[in-house]
Structure formats: structure tokens, C-alpha cells
C-alpha atoms as a PDB file:
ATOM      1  CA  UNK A   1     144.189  -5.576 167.244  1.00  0.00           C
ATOM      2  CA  UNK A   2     147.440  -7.761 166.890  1.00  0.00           C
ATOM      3  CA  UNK A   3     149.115  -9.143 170.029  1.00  0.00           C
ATOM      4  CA  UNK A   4     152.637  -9.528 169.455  1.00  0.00           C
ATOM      5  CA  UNK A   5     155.147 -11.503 171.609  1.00  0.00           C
ATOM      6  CA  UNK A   6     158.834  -9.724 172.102  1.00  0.00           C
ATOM      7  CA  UNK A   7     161.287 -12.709 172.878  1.00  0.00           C
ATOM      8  CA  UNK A   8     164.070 -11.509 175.124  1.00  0.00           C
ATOM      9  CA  UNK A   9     162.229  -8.318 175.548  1.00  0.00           C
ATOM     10  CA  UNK A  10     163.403  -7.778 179.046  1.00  0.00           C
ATOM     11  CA  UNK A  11     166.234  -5.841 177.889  1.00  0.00           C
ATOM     12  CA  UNK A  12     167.000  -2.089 178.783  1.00  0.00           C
ATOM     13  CA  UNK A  13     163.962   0.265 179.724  1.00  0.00           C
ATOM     14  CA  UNK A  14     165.226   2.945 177.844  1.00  0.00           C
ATOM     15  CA  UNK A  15     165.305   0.542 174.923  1.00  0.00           C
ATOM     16  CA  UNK A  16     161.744  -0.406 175.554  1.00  0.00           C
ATOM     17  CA  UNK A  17     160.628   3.546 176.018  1.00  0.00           C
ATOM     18  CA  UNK A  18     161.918   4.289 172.500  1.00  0.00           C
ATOM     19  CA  UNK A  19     159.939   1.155 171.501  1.00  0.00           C
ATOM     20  CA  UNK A  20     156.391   3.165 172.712  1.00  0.00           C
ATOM     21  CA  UNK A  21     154.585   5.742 170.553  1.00  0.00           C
ATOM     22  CA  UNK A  22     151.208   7.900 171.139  1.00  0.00           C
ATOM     23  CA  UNK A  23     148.133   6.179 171.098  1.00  0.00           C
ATOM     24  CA  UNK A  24     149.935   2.686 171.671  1.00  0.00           C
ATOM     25  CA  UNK A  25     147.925  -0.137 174.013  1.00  0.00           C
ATOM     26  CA  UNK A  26     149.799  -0.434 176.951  1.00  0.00           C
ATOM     27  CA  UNK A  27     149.823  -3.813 179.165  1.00  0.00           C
ATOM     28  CA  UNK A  28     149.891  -2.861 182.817  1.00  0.00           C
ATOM     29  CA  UNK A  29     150.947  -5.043 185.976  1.00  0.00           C
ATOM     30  CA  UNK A  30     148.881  -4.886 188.977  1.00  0.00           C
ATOM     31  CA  UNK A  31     150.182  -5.121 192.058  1.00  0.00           C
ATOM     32  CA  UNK A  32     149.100  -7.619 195.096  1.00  0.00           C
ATOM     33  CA  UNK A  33     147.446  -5.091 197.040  1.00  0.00           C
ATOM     34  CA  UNK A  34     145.782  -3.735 194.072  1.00  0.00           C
ATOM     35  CA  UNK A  35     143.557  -7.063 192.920  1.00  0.00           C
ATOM     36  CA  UNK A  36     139.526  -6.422 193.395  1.00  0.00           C
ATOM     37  CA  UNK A  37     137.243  -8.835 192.536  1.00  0.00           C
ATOM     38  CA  UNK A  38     136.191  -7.733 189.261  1.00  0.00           C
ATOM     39  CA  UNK A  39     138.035 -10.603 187.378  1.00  0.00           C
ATOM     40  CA  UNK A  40     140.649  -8.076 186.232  1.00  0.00           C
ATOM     41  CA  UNK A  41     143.960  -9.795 185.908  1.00  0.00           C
ATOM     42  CA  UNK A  42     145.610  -6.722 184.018  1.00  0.00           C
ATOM     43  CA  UNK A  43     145.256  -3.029 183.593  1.00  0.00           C
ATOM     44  CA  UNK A  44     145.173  -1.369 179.977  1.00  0.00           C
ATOM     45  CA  UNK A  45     146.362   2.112 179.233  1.00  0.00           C
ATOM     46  CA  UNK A  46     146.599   4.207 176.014  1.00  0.00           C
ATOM     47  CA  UNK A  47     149.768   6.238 175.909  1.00  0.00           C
ATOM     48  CA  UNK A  48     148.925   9.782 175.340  1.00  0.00           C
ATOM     49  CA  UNK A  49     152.664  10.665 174.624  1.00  0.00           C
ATOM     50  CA  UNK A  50     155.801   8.941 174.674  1.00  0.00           C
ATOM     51  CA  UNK A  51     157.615   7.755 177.971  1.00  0.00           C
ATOM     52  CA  UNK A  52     160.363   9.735 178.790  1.00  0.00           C
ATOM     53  CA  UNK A  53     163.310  10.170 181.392  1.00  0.00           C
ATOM     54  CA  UNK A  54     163.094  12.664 184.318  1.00  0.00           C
ATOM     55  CA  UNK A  55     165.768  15.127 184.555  1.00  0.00           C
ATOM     56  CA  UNK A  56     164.982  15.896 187.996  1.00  0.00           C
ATOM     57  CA  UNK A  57     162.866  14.556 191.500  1.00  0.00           C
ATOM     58  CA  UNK A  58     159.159  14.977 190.657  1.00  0.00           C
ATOM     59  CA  UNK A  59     156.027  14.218 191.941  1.00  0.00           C
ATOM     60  CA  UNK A  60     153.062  13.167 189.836  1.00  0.00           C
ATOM     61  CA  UNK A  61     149.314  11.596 191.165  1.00  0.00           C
ATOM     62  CA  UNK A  62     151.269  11.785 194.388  1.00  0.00           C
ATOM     63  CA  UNK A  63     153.584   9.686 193.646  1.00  0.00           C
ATOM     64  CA  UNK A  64     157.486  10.481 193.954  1.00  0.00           C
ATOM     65  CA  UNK A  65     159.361   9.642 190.884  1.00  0.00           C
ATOM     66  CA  UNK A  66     163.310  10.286 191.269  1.00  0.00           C
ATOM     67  CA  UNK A  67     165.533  11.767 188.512  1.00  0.00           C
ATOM     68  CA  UNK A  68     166.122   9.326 186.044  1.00  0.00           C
ATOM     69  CA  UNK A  69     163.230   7.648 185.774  1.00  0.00           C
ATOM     70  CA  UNK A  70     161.370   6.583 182.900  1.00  0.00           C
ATOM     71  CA  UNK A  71     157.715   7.774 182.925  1.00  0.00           C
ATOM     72  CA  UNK A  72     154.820   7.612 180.219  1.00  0.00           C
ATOM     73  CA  UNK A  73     151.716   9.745 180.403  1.00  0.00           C
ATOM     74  CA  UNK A  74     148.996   7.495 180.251  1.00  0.00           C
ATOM     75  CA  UNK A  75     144.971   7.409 179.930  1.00  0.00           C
ATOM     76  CA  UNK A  76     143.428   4.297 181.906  1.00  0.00           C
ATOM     77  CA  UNK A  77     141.370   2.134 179.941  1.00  0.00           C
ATOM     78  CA  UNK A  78     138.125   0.712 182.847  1.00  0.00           C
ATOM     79  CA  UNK A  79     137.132  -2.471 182.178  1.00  0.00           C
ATOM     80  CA  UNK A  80     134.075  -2.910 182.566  1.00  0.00           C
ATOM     81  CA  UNK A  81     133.179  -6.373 183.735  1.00  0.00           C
ATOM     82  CA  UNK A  82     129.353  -6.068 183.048  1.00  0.00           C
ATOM     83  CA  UNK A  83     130.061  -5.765 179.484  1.00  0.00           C
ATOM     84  CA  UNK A  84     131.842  -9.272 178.358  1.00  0.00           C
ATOM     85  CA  UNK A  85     129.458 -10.915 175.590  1.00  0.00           C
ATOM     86  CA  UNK A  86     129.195 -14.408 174.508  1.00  0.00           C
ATOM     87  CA  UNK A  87     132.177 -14.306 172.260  1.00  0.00           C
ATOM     88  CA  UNK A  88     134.611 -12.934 175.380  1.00  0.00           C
ATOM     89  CA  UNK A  89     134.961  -9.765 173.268  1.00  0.00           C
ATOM     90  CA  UNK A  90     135.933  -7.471 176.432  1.00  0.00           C
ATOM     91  CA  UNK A  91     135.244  -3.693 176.565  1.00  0.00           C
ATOM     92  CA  UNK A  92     136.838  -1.108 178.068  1.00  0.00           C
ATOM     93  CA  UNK A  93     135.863   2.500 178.325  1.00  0.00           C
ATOM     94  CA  UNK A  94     139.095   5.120 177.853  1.00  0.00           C
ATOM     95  CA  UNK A  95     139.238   8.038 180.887  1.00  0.00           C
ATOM     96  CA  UNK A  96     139.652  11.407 179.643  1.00  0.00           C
ATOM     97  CA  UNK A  97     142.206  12.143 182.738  1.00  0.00           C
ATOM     98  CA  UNK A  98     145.964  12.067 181.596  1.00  0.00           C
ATOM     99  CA  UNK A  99     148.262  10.710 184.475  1.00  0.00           C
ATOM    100  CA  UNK A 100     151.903   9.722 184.926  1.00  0.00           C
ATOM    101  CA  UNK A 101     152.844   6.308 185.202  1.00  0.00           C
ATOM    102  CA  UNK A 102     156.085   4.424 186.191  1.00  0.00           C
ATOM    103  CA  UNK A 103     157.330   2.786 182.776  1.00  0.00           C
ATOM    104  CA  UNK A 104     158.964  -0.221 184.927  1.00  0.00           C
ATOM    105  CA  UNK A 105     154.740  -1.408 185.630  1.00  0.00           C
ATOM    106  CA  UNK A 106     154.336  -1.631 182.260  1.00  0.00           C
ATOM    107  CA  UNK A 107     154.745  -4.889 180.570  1.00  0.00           C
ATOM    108  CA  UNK A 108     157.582  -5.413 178.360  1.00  0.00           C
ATOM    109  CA  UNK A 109     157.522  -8.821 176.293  1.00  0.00           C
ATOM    110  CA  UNK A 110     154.242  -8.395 174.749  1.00  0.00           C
ATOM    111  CA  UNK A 111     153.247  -4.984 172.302  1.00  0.00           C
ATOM    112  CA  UNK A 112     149.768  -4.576 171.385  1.00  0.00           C
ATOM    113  CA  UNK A 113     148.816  -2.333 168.063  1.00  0.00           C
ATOM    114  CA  UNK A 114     147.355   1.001 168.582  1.00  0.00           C
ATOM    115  CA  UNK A 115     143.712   0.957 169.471  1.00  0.00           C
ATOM    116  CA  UNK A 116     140.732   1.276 167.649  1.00  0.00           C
ATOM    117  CA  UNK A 117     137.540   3.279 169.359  1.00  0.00           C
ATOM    118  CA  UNK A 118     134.318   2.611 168.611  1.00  0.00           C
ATOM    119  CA  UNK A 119     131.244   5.500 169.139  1.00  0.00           C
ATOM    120  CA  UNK A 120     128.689   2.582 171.145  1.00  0.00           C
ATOM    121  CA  UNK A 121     125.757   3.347 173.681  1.00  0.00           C
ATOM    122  CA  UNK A 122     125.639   6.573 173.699  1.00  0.00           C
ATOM    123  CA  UNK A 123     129.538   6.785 175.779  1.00  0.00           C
ATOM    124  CA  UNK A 124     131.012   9.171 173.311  1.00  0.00           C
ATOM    125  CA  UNK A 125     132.678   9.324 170.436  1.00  0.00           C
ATOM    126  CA  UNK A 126     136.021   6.993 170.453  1.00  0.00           C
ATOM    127  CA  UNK A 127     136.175   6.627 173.664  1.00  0.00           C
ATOM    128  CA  UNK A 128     135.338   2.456 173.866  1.00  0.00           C
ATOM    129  CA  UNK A 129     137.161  -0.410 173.263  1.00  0.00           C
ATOM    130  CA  UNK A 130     136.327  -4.238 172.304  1.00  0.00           C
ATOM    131  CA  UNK A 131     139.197  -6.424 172.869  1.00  0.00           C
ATOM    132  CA  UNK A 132     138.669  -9.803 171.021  1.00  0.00           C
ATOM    133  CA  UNK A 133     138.917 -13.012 173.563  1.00  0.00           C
ATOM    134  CA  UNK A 134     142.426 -13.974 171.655  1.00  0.00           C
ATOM    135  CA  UNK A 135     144.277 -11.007 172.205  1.00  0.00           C
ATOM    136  CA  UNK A 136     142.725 -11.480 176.068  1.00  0.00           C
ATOM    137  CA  UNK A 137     144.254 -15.184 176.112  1.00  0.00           C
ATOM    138  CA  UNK A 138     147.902 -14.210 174.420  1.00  0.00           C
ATOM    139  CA  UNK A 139     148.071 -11.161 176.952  1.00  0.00           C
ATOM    140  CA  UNK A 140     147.193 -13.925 179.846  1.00  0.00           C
ATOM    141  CA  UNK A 141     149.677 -16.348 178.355  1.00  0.00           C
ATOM    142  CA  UNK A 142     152.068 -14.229 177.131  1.00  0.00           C
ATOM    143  CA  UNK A 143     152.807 -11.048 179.425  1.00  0.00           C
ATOM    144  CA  UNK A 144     154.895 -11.361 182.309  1.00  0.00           C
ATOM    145  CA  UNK A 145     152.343  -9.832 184.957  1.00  0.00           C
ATOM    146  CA  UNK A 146     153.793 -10.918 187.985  1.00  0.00           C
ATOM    147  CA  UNK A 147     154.955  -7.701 189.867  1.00  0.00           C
END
């Protein structure tokens, strides 16, 4: 997977919506109150479909979105700490649950290729995936995750 920095990305959101497609790797902020202890500094999330803009009030994962807003249905991606090797090669496992997600979380200077799944320990097929130790570092040093 190819980290790629977007200088003076910060521009419009719906700019940056027509930017994401399906299956795209998705850099996620986390917020203050948020942080565990897990050594989790970002989330991950697979779009499942394109954001898009609300036409109307909604509410979604109990959360009230207003008309207008950009959302993007999302699968979380768990990281799961236990499972760093040697080489820093991190893995996540992808949730089968589909949510909406506030597009203005997601980070918007950095774009990460779509992912690549991997059938390992018995989890099922394509739903893991190893994230070299680089693309870790240029995420840290790259993406703007303060919230």
C-alpha cells in the first residue's frame, strides 16, 4: 500500500468527498476523549461506498447529522495491538458492520491506496490487513490528526 501526501489538501470537503471511492483506506482522527491505551494513535476505515451530502436531518449510530452534511459509510478496521511483529508490520482485522461516519473526522492531506486482504489464522477470507511500518510512520508524520 502507497501512502501519498496531498499538499494544500485542506481545501473544500465536497472536493475531498469526490476525491473518495469504494474500498478506499480511510485515515480517521480520534478524538481526546476517545484515546485508550492500546497504542492506537489513529483509526482506519474502509469505505464501503462513497461519501455523500445529506439532503435532509438524519440520524445514524445515534448520532445527529444535519442536512448538508457530508457522510461516508464506513467499515472499521480493529487494530489489534497483540499482533505487531518484529518488522512493525501492523494488522488490522475489517468489521463486517457498515456505519455512517462524519466525513469532516476523516483525514484529508494524506490518501492511502485501496486495501489488500489477506485470508490468515483462520479470521476469514479478506477480512485482515498488514500495514507495513512505513506507511505507519508517513501516516504519523504526515496526517493532520489533531481533532
Amino acid at each position: 500500500m502507497e501512502a501519498r501526501i496531498l499538499r494544500g489538501a485542506s481545501g473544500q470537503l465536497a472536493q475531498f468527498a469526490k476525491q473518495i471511492k469504494k474500498g478506499q483506506l480511510l485515515v480517521v482522527r480520534i478524538h481526546n476523549d476517545e484515546m485508550q491505551d492500546d497504542g492506537q494513535e489513529y483509526f482506519l476505515a474502509e469505505a464501503a461506498e462513497p461519501p455523500y451530502q445529506l439532503d435532509r436531518d438524519e440520524v445514524h449510530n445515534g448520532n445527529a447529522f444535519r442536512a448538508g452534511y457530508y457522510v461516508v459509510k464506513i467499515r472499521w478496521l480493529e487494530f489489534q495491538a497483540r499482533r505487531v511483529d518484529h518488522a512493525g508490520t501492523r494488522r488490522y482485522k475489517r468489521s463486517s458492520a457498515v456505519i455512517t461516519h462524519d466525513l469532516n473526522a476523516v483525514v484529508r492531506n494524506l490518501t492511502l491506496d485501496k486495501l489488500k486482504w489477506s485470508n490468515t489464522n483462520g479470521w476469514g477470507a479478506k477480512r485482515i490487513h498488514n500495514m507495513s511500518y512505513d506507511t505507519h510512520c508517513k501516516i504519523m508524520r504526515y496526517a493532520s490528526l489533531s481533532s
